[in-house]
PDB file of N, CA and C in Angstrom:
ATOM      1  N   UNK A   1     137.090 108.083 104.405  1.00  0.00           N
ATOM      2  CA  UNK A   1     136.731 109.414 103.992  1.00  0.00           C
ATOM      3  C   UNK A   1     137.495 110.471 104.795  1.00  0.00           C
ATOM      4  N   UNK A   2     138.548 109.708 105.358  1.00  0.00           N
ATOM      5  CA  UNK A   2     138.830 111.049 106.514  1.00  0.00           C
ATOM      6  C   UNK A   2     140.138 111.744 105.544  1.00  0.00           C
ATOM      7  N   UNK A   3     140.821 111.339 104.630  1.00  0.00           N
ATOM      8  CA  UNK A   3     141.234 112.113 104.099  1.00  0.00           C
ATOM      9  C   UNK A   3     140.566 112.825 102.804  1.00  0.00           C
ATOM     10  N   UNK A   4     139.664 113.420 102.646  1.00  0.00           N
ATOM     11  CA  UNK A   4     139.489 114.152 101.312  1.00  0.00           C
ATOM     12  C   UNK A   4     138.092 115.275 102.257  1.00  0.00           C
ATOM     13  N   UNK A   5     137.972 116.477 101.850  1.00  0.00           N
ATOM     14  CA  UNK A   5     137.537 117.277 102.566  1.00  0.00           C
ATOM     15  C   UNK A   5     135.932 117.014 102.304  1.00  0.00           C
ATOM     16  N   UNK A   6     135.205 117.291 103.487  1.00  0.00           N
ATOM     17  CA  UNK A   6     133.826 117.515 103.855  1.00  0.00           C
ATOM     18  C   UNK A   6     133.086 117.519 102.516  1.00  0.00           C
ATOM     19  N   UNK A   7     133.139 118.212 101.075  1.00  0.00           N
ATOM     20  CA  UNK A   7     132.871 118.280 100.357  1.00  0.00           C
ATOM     21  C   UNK A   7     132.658 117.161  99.534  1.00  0.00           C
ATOM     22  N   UNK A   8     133.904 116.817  99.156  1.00  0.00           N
ATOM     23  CA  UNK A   8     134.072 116.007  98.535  1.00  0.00           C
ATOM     24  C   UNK A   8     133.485 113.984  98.939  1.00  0.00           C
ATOM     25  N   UNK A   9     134.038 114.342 100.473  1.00  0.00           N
ATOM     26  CA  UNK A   9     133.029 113.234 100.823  1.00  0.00           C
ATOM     27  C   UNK A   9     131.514 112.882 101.105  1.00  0.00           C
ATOM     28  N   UNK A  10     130.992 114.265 101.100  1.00  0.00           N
ATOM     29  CA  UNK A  10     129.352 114.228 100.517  1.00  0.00           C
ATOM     30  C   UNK A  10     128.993 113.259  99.095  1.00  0.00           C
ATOM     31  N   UNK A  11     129.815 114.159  98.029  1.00  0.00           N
ATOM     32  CA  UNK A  11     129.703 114.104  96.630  1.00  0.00           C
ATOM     33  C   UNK A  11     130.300 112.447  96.443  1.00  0.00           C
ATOM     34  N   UNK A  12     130.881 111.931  96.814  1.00  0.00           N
ATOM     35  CA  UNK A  12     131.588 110.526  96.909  1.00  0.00           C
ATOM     36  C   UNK A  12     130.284 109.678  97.602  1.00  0.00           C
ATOM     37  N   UNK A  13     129.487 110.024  98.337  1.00  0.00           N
ATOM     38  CA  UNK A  13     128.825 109.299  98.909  1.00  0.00           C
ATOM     39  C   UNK A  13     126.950 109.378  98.055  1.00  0.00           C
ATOM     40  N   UNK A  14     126.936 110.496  97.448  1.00  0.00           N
ATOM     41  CA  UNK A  14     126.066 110.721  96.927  1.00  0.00           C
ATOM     42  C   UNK A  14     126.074 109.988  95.569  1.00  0.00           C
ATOM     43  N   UNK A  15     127.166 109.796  94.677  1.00  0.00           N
ATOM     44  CA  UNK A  15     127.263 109.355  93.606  1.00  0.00           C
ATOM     45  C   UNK A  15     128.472 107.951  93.355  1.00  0.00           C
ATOM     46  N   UNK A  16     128.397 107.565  94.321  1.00  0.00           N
ATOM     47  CA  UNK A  16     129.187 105.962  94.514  1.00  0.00           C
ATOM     48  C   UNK A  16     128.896 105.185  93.162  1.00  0.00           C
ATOM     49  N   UNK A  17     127.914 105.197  92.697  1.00  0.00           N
ATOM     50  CA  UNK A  17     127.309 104.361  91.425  1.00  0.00           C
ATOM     51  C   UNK A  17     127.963 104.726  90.392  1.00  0.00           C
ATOM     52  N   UNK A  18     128.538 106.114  90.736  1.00  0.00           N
ATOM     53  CA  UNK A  18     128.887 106.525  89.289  1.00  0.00           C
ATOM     54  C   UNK A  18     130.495 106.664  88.861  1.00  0.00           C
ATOM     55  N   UNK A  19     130.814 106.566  90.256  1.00  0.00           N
ATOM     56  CA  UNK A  19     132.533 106.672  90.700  1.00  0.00           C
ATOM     57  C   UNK A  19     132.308 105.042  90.490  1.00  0.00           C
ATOM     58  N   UNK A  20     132.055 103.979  90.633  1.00  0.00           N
ATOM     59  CA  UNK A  20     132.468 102.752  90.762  1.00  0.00           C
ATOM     60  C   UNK A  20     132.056 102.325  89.171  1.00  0.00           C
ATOM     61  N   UNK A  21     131.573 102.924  88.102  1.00  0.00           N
ATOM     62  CA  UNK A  21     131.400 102.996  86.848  1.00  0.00           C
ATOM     63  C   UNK A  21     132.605 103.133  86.106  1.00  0.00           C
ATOM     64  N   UNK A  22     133.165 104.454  86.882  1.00  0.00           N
ATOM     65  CA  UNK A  22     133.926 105.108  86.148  1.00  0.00           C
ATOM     66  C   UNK A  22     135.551 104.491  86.690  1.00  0.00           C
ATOM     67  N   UNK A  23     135.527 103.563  87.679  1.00  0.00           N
ATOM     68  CA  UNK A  23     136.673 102.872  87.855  1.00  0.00           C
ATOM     69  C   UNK A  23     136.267 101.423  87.321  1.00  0.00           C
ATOM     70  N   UNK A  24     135.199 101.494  86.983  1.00  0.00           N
ATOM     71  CA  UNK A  24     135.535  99.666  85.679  1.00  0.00           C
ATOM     72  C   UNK A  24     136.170 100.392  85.010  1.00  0.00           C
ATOM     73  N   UNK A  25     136.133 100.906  84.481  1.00  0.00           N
ATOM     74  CA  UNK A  25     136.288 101.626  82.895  1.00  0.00           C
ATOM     75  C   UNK A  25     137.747 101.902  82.630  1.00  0.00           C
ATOM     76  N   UNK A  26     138.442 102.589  83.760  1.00  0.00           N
ATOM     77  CA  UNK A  26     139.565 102.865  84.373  1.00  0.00           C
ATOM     78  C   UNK A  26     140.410 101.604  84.600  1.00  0.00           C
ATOM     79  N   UNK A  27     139.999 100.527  85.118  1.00  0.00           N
ATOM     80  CA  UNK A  27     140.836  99.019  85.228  1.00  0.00           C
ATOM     81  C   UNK A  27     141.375  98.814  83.719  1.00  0.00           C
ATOM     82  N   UNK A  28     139.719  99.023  83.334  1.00  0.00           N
ATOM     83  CA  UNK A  28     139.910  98.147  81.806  1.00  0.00           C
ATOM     84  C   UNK A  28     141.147  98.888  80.819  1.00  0.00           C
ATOM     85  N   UNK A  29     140.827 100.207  81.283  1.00  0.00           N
ATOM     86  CA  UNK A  29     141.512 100.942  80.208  1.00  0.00           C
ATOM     87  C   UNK A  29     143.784 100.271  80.798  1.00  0.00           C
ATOM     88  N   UNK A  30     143.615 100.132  82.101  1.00  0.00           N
ATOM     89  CA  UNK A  30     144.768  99.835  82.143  1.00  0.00           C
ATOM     90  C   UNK A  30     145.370  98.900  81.698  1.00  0.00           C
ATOM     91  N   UNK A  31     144.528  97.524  81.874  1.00  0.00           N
ATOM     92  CA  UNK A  31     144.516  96.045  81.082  1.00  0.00           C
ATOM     93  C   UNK A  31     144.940  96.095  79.824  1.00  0.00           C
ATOM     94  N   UNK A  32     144.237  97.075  78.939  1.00  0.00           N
ATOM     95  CA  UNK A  32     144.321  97.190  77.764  1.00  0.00           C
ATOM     96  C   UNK A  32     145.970  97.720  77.225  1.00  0.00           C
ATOM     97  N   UNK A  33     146.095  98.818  78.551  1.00  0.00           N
ATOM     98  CA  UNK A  33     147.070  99.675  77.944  1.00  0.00           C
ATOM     99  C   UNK A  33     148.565  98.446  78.018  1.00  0.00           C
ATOM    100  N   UNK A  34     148.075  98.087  79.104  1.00  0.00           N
ATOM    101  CA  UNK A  34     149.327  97.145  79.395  1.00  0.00           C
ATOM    102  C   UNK A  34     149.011  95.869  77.872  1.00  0.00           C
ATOM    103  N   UNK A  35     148.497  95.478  77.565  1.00  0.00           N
ATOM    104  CA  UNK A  35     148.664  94.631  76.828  1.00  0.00           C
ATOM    105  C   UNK A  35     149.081  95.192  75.541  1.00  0.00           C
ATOM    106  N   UNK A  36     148.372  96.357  74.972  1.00  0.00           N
ATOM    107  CA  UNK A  36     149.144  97.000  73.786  1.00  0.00           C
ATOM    108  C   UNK A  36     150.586  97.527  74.066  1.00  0.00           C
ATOM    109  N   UNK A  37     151.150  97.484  75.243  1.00  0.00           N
ATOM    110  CA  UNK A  37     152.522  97.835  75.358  1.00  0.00           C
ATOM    111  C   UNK A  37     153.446  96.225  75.568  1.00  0.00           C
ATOM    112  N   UNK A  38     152.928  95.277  75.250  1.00  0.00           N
ATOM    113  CA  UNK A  38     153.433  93.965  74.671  1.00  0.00           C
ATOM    114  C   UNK A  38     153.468  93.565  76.272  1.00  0.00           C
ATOM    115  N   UNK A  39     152.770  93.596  76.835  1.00  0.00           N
ATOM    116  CA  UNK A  39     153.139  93.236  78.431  1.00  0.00           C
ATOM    117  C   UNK A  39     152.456  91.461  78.421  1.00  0.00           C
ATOM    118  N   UNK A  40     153.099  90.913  78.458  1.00  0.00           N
ATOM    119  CA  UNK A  40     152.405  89.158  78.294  1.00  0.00           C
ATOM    120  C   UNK A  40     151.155  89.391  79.543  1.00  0.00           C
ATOM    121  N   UNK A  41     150.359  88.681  78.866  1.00  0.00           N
ATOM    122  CA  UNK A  41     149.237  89.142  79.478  1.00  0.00           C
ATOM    123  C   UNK A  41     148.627  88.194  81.148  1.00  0.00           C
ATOM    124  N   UNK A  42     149.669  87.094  81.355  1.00  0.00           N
ATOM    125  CA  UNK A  42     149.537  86.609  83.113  1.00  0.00           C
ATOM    126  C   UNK A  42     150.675  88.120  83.764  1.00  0.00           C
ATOM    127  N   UNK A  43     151.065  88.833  83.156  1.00  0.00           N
ATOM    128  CA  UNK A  43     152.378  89.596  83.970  1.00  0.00           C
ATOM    129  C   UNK A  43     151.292  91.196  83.958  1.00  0.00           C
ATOM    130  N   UNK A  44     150.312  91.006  82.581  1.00  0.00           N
ATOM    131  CA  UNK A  44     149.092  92.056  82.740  1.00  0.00           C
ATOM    132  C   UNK A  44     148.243  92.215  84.053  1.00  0.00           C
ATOM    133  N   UNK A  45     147.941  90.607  84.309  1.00  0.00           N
ATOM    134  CA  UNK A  45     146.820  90.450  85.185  1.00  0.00           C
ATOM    135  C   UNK A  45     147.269  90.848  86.260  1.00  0.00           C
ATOM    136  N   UNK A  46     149.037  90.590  86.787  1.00  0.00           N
ATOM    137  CA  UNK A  46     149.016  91.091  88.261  1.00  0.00           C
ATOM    138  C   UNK A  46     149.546  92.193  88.170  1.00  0.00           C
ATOM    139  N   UNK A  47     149.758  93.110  87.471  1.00  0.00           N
ATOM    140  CA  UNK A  47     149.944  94.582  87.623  1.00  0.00           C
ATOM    141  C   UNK A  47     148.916  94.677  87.601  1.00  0.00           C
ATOM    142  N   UNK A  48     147.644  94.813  87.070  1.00  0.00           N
ATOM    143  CA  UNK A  48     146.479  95.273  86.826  1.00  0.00           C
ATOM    144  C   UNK A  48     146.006  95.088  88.580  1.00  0.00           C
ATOM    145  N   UNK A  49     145.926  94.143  89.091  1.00  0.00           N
ATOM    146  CA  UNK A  49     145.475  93.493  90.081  1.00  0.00           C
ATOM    147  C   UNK A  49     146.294  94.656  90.931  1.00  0.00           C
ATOM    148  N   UNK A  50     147.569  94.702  91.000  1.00  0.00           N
ATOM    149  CA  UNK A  50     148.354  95.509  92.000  1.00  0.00           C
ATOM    150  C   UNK A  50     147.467  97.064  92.218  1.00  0.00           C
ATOM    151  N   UNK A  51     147.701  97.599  90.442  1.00  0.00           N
ATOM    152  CA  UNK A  51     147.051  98.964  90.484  1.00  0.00           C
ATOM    153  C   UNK A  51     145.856  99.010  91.362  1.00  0.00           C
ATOM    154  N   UNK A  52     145.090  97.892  91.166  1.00  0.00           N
ATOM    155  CA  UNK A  52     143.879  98.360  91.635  1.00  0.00           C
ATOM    156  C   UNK A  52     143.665  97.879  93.299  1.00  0.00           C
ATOM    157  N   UNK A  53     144.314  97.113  93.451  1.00  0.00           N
ATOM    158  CA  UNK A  53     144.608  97.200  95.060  1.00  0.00           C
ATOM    159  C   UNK A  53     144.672  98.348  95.595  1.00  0.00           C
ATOM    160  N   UNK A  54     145.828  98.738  95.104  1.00  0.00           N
ATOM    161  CA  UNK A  54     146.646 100.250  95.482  1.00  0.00           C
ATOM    162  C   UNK A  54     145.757 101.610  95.426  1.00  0.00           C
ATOM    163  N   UNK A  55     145.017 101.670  94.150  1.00  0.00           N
ATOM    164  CA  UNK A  55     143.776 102.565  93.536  1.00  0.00           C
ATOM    165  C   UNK A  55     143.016 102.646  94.343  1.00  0.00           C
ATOM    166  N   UNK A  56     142.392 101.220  94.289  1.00  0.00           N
ATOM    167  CA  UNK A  56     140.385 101.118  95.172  1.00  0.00           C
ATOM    168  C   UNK A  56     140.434 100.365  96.220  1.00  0.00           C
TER     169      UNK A  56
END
């Protein structure tokens, strides 16, 4: 939390349930995107995997 201001790390801590909702949703949507862009889908799983390393 030490980078994002006082504020924001209240609001992050207050609503964790709803931020960790809204990053399933966010994976999935990437999974998806990558597969409708013809991405073979073992070459899906580890970009997907990377993003979300990198992300969360």
């Amino acid at each position: 939390m030490d980078v994002v201001s006082l504020a924001t790390a209240k609001y992050i801590k207050k609503n964790s349930g709803k931020i960790a909702n809204a990053s399933d949703l966010l994976r999935g949507a990437i999974y998806q995107s990558l597969l409708k862009a013809d991405v073979p889908k073992a070459i899906v799983r580890n970009i997907a995997w990377a993003i979300d390393v990198f992300l969360f």
